[in-house]
C-alpha atoms as a PDB file:
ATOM      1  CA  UNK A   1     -22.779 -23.772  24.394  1.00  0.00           C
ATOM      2  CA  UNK A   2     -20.108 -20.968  24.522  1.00  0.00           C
ATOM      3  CA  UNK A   3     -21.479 -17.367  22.938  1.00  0.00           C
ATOM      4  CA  UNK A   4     -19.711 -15.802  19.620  1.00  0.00           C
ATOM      5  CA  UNK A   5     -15.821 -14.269  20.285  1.00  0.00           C
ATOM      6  CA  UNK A   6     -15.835 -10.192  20.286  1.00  0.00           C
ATOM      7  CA  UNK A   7     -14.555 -11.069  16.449  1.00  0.00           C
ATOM      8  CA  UNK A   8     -16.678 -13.025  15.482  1.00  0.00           C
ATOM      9  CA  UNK A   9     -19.975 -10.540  16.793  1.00  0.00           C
ATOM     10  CA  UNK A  10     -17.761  -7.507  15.255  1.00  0.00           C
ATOM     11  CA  UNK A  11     -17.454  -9.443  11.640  1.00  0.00           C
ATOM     12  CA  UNK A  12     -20.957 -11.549  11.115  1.00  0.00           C
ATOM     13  CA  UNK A  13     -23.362  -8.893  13.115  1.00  0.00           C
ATOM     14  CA  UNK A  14     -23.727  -6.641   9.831  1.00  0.00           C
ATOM     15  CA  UNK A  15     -26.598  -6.522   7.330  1.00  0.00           C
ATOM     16  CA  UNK A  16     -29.004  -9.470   7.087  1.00  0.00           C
ATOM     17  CA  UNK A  17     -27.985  -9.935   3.394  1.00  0.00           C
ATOM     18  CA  UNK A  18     -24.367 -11.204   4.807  1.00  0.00           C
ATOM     19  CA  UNK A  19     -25.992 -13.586   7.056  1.00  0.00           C
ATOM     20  CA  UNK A  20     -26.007 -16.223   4.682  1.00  0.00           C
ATOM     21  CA  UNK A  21     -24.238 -19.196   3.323  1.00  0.00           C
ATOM     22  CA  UNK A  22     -21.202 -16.897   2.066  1.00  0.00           C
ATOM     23  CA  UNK A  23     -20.610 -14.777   5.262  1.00  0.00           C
ATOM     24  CA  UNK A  24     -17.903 -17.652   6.049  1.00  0.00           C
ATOM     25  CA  UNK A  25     -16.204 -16.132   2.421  1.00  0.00           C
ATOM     26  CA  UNK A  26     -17.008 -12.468   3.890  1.00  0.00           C
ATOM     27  CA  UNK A  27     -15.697 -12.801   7.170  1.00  0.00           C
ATOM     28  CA  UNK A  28     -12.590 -14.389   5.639  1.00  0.00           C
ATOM     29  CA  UNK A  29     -12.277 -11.062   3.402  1.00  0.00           C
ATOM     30  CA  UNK A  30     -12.800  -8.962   5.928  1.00  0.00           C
ATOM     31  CA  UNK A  31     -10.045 -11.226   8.771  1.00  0.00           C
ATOM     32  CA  UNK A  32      -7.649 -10.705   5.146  1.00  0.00           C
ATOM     33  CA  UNK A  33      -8.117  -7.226   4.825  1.00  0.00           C
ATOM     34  CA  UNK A  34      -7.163  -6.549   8.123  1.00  0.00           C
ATOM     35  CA  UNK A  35      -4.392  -8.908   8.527  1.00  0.00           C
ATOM     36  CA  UNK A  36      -2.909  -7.389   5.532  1.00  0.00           C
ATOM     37  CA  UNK A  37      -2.972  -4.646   6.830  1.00  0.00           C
ATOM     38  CA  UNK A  38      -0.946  -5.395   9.441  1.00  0.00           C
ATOM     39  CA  UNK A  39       1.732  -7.010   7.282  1.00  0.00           C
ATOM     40  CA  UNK A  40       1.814  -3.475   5.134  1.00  0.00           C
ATOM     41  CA  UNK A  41      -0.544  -4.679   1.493  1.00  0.00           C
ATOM     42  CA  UNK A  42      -4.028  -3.999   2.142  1.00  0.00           C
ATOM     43  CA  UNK A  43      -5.538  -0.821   1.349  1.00  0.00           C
ATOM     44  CA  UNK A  44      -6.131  -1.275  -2.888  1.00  0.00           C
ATOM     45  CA  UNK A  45      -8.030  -4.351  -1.750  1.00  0.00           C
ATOM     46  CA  UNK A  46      -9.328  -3.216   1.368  1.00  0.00           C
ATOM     47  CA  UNK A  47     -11.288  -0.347  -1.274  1.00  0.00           C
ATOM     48  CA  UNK A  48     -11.623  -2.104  -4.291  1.00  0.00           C
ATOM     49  CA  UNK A  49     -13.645  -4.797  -1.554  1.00  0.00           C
ATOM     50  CA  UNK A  50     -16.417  -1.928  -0.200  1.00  0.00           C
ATOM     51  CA  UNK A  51     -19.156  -2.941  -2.436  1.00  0.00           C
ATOM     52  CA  UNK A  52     -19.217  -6.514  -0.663  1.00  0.00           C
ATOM     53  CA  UNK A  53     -17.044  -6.286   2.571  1.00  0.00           C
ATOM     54  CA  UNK A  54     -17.545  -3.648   4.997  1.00  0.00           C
ATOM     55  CA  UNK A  55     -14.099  -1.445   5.304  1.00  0.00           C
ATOM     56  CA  UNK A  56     -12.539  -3.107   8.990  1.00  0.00           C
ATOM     57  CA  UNK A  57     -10.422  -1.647  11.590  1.00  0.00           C
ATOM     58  CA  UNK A  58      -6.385  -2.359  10.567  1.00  0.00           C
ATOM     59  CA  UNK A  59      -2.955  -1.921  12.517  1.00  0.00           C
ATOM     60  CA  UNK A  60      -0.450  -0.268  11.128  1.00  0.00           C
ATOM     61  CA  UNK A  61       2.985  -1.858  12.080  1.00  0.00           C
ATOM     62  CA  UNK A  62       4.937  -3.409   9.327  1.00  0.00           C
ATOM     63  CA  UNK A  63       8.637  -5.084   9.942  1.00  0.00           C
ATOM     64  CA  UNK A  64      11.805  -4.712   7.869  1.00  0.00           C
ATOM     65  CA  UNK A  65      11.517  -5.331   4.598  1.00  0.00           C
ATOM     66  CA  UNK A  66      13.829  -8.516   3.271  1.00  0.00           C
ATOM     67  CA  UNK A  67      12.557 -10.241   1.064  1.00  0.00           C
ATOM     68  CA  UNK A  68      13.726 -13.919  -0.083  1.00  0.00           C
ATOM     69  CA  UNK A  69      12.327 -15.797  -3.148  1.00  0.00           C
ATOM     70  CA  UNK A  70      10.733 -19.149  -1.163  1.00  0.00           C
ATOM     71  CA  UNK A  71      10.885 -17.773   2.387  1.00  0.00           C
ATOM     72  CA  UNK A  72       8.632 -16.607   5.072  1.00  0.00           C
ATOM     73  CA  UNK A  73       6.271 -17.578   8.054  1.00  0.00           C
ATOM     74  CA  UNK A  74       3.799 -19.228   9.337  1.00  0.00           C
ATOM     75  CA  UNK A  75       1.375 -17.544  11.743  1.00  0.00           C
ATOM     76  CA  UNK A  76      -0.701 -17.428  14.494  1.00  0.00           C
ATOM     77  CA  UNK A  77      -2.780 -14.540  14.684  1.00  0.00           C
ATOM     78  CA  UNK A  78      -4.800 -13.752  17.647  1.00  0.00           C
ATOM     79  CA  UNK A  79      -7.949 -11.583  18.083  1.00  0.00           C
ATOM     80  CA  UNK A  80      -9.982 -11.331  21.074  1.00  0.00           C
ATOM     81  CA  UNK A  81     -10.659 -14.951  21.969  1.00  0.00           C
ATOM     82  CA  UNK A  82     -10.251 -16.328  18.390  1.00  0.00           C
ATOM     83  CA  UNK A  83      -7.247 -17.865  16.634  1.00  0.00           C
ATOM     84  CA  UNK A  84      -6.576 -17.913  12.842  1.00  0.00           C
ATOM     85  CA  UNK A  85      -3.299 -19.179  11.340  1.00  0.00           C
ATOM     86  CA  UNK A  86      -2.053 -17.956   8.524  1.00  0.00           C
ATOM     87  CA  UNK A  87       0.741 -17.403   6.192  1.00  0.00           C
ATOM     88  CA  UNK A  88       2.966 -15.041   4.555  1.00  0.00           C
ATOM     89  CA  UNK A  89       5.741 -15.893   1.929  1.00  0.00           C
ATOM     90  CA  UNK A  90       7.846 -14.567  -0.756  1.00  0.00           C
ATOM     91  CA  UNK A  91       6.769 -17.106  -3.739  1.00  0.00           C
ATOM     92  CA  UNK A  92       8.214 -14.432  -7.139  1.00  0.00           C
ATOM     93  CA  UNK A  93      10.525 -12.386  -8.508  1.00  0.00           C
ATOM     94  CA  UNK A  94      10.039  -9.955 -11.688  1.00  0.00           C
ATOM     95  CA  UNK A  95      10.656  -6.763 -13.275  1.00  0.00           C
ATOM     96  CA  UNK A  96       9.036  -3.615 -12.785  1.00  0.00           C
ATOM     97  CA  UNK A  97      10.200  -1.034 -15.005  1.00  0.00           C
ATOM     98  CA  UNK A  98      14.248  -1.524 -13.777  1.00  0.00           C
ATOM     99  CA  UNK A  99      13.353  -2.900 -10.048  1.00  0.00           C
ATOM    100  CA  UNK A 100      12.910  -5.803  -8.485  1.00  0.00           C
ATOM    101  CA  UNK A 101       9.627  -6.478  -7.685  1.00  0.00           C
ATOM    102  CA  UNK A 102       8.352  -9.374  -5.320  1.00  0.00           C
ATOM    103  CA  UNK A 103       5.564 -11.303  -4.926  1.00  0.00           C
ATOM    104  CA  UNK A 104       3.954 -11.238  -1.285  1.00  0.00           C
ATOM    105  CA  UNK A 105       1.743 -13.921  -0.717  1.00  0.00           C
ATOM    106  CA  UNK A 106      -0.510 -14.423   2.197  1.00  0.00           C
ATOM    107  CA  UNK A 107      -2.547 -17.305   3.041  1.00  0.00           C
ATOM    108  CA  UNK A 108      -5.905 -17.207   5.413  1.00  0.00           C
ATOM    109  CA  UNK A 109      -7.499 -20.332   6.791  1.00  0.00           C
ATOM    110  CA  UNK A 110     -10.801 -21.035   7.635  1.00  0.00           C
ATOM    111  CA  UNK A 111     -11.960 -24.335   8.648  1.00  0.00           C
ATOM    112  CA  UNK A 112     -15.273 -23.315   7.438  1.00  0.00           C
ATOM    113  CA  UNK A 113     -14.871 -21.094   4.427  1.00  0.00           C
ATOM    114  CA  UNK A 114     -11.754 -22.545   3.352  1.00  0.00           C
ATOM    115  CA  UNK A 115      -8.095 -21.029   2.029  1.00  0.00           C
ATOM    116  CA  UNK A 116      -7.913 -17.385   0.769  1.00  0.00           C
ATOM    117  CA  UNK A 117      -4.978 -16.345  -1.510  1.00  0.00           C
ATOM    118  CA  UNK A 118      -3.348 -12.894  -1.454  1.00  0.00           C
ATOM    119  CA  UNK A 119      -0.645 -11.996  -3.390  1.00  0.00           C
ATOM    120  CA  UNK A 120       0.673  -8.639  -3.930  1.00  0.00           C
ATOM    121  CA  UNK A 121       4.088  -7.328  -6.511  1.00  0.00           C
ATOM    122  CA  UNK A 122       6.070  -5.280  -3.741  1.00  0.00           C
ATOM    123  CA  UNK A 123       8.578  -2.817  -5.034  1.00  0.00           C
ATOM    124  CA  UNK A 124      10.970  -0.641  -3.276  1.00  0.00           C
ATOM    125  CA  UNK A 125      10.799   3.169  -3.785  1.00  0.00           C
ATOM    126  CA  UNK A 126      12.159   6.256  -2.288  1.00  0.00           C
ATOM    127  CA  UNK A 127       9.029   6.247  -0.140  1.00  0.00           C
ATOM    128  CA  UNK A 128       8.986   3.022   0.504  1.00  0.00           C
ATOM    129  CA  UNK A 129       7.754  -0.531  -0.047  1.00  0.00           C
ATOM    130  CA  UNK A 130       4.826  -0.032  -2.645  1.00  0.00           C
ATOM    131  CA  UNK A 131       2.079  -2.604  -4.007  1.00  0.00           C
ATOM    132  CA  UNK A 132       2.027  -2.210  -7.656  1.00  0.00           C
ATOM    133  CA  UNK A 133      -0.551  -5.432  -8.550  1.00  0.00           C
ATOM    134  CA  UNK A 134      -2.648  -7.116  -6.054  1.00  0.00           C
ATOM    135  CA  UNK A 135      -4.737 -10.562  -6.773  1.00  0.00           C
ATOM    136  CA  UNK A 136      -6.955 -12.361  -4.822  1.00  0.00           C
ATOM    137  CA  UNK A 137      -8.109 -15.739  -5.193  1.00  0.00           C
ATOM    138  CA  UNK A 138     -11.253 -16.784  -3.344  1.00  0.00           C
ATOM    139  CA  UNK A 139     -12.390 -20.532  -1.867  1.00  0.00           C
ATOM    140  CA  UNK A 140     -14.034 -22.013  -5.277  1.00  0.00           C
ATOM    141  CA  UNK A 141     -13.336 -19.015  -7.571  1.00  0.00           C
ATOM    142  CA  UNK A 142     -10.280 -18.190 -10.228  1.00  0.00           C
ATOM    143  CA  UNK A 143      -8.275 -15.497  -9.362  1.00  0.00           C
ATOM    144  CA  UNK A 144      -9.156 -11.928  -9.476  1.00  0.00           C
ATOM    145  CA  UNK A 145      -6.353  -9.027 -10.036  1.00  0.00           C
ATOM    146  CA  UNK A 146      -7.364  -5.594  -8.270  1.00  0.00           C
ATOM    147  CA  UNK A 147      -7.061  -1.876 -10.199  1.00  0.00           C
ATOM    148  CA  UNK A 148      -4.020  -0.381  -8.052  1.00  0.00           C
ATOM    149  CA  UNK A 149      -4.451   2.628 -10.158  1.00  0.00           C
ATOM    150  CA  UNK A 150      -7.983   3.050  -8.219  1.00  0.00           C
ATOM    151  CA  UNK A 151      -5.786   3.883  -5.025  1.00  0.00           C
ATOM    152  CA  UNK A 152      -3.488   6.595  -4.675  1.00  0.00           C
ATOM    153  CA  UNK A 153       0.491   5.404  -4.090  1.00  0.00           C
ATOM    154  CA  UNK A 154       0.696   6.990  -0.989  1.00  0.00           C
ATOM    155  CA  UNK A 155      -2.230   4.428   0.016  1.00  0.00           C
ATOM    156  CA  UNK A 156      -0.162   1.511  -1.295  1.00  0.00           C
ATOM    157  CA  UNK A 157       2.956   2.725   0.270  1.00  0.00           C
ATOM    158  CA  UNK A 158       4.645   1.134   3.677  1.00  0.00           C
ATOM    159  CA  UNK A 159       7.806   1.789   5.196  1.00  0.00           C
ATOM    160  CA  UNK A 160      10.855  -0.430   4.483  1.00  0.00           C
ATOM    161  CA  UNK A 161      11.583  -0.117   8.010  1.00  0.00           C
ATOM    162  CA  UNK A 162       9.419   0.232  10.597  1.00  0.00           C
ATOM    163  CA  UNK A 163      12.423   1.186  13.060  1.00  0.00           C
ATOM    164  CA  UNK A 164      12.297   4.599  11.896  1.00  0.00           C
ATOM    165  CA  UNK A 165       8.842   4.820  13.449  1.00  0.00           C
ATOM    166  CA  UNK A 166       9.512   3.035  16.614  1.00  0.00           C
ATOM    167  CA  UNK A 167      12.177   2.862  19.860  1.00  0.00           C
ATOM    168  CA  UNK A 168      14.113   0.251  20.376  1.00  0.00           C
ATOM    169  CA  UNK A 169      13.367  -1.660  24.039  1.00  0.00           C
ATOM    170  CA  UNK A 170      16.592  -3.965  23.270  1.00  0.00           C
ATOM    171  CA  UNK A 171      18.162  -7.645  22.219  1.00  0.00           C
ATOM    172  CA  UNK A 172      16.011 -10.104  23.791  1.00  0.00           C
ATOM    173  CA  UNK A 173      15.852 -13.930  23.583  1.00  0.00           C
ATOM    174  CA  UNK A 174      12.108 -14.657  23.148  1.00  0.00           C
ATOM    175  CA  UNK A 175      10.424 -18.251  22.225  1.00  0.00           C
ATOM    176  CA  UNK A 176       7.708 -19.074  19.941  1.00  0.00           C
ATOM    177  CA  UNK A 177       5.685 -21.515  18.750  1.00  0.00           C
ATOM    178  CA  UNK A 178       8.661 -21.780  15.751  1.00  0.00           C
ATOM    179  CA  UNK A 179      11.586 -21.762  18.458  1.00  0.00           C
ATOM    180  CA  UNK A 180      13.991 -19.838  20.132  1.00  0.00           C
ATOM    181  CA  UNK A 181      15.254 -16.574  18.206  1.00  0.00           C
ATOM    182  CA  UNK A 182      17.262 -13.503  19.325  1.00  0.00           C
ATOM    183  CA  UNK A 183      15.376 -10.866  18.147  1.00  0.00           C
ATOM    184  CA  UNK A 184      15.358  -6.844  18.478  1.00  0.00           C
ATOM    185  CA  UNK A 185      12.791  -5.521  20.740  1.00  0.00           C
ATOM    186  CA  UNK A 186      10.681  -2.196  18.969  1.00  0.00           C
ATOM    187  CA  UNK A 187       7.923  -0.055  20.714  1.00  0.00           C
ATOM    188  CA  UNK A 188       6.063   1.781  18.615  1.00  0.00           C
ATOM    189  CA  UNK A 189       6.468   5.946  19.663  1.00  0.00           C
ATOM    190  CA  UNK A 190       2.802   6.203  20.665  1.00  0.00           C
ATOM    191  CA  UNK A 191       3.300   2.927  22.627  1.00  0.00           C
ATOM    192  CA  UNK A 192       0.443   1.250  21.385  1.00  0.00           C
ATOM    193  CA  UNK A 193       2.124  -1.959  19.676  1.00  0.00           C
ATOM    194  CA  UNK A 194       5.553  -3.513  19.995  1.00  0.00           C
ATOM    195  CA  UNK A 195       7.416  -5.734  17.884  1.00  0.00           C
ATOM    196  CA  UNK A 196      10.340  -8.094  18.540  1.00  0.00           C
ATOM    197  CA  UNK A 197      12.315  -9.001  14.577  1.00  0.00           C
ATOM    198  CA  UNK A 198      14.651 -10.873  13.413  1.00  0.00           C
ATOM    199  CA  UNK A 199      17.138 -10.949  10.379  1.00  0.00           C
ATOM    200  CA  UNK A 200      16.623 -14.997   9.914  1.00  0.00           C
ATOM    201  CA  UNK A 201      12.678 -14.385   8.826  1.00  0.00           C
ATOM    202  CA  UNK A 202      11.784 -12.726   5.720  1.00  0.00           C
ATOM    203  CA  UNK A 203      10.347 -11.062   4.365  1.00  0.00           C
ATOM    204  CA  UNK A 204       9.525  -8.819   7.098  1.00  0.00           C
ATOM    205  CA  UNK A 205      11.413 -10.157   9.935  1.00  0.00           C
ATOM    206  CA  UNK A 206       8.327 -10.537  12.348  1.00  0.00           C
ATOM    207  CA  UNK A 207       8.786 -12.972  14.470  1.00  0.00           C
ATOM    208  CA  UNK A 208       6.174 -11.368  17.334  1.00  0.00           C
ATOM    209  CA  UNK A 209       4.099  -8.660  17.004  1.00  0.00           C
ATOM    210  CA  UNK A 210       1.489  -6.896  20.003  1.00  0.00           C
ATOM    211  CA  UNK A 211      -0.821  -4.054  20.468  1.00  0.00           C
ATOM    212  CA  UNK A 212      -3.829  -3.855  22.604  1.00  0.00           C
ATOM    213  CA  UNK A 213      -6.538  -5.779  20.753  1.00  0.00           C
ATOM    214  CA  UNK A 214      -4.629  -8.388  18.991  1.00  0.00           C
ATOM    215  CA  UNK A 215      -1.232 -10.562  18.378  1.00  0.00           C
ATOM    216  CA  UNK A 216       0.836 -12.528  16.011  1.00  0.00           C
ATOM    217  CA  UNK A 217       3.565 -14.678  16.666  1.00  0.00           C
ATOM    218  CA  UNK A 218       5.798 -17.143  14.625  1.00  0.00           C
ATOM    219  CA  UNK A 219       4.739 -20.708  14.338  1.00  0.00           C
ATOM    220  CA  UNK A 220       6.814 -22.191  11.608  1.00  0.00           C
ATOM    221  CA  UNK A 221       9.702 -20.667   9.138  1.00  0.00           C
ATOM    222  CA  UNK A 222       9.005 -21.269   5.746  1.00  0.00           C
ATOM    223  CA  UNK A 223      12.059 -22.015   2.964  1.00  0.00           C
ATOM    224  CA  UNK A 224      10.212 -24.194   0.218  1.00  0.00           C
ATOM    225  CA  UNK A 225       7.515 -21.843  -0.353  1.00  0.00           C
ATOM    226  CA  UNK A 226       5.474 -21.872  -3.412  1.00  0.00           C
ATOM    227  CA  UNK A 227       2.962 -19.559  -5.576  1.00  0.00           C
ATOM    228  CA  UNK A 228      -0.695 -21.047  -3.985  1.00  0.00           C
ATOM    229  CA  UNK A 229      -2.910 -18.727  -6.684  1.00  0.00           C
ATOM    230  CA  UNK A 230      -4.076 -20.934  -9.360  1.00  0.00           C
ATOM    231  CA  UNK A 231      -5.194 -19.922 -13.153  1.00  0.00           C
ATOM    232  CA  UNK A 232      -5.302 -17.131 -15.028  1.00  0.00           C
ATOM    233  CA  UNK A 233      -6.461 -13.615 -13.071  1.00  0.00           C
ATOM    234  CA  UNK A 234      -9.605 -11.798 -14.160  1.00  0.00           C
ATOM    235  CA  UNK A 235      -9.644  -8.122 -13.896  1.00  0.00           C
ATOM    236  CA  UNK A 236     -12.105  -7.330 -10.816  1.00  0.00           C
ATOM    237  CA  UNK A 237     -15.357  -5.648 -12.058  1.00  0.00           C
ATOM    238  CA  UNK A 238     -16.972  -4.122  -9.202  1.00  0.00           C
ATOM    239  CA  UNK A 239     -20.748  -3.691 -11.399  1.00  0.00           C
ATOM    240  CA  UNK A 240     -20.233  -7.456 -12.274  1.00  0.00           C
ATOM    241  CA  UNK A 241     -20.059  -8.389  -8.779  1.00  0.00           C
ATOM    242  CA  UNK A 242     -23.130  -6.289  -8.081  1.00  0.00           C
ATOM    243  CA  UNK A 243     -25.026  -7.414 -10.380  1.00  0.00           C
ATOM    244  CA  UNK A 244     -23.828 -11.279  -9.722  1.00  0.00           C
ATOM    245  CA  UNK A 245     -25.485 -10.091  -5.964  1.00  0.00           C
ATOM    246  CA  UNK A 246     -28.598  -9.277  -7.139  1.00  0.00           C
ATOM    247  CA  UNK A 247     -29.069 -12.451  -9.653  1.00  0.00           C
ATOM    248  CA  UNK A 248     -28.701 -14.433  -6.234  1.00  0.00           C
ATOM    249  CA  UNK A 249     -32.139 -15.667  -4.069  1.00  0.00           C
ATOM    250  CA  UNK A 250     -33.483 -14.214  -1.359  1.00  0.00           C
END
């Protein structure tokens, strides 16, 4: 019988509390918060999550941010030795106060735990792409929507354009899982991740992305995409969730 992946020891090796029927939920948090990271929405969850979800380590590239109601990717991301698809689309369009404002939605899968919903309402600024709302939806539970005002905007913030932060290698013709795209080549200035986007995926253009410990690339382009969070959100209440802990056996 093979031994548990690096992820899998780093995510399930915690308290004995999370050793129990719901770590499949908790590691699925904890893969989220990190994968949203990487896609440029996940600190106000990633803190508003601390009193059940230890804080994880995160990447920090984005893409180039263009977004397209009903568009985006499907994913394989790679850890270590373990595999978890996922996806990311644009599924809204609204308001906020004079901007446009869309609705990022990701989607991780676990063939244990189930589906978890992320959704966040990204608006451009002078600073850059900021999350104004964030909900989550669990495997088995309505939705919750997160206090953004709990983290502070430059914590919410990503850059439009990750180019600005990166050198470009050059054109290349790569193939994924999704097919054949011309993409630009970017290496991060520290040279600890590159990323090779194109203008044909949105909403951030990713069609590959590496760095040391882990990798994404493309395995399907989304164009019918649709909202995946069900029912009416609940505001999170971090003492309610404590106190739904302690009502649970031992």
């Amino acid at each position: 019988m093979n031994g548990p992946t690096d992820l899998q020891r780093r995510l399930t090796s915690a308290s004995p509390r999370e050793a129990s029927p719901r770590n499949g939920v908790l590691v699925q948090l904890k893969l989220m918060v990190m994968l949203i990271a990487m896609i440029a929405v996940a600190l106000p969850l990633a803190s508003q999550m601390a009193t059940f979800a230890q804080e994880p380590q995160t990447a920090a590239l984005s893409g180039v941010w263009h977004p397209l109601v009903g568009s985006g990717g499907a994913y394989e991301w790679t850890v270590g030795d373990d595999k978890h698809p996922l996806e990311t689309t644009i599924v809204g369009k609204e308001d906020v106060d004079g901007k446009a404002g869309y609705w990022l939605e990701t989607v991780l899968t676990n063939p244990k735990a189930g589906e978890l919903y992320y959704k966040a309402l990204m608006v451009v600024t002078d600073g850059g792409v900021v999350s104004t709302r964030t909900i989550v939806q669990r495997p088995g539970q309505g939705p919750m929507e997160m206090d953004t005002n709990k983290t502070a905007p430059a914590q919410r913030t990503r850059p439009i354009d990750m180019r600005a932060q990166a050198d470009l290698v050059g054109t290349e013709t790569i193939t994924v899982p999704a097919g054949t795209f011309t993409c630009e080549h970017y290496r991060a200035k520290d040279g600890s991740s590159d990323v090779w986007v194109s203008d044909k995926i949105s909403p951030w253009g990713l069609v590959k992305t590496q760095n040391k410990t882990s990798s994404m690339v493309l395995t399907k382009v989304i164009t019918d995409a649709q909202d995946r969070i069900t029912g009416t959100p609940q505001k999170f209440d971090p003492a309610q969730r404590r106190d739904r802990r302690g009502q649970q056996p031992q």
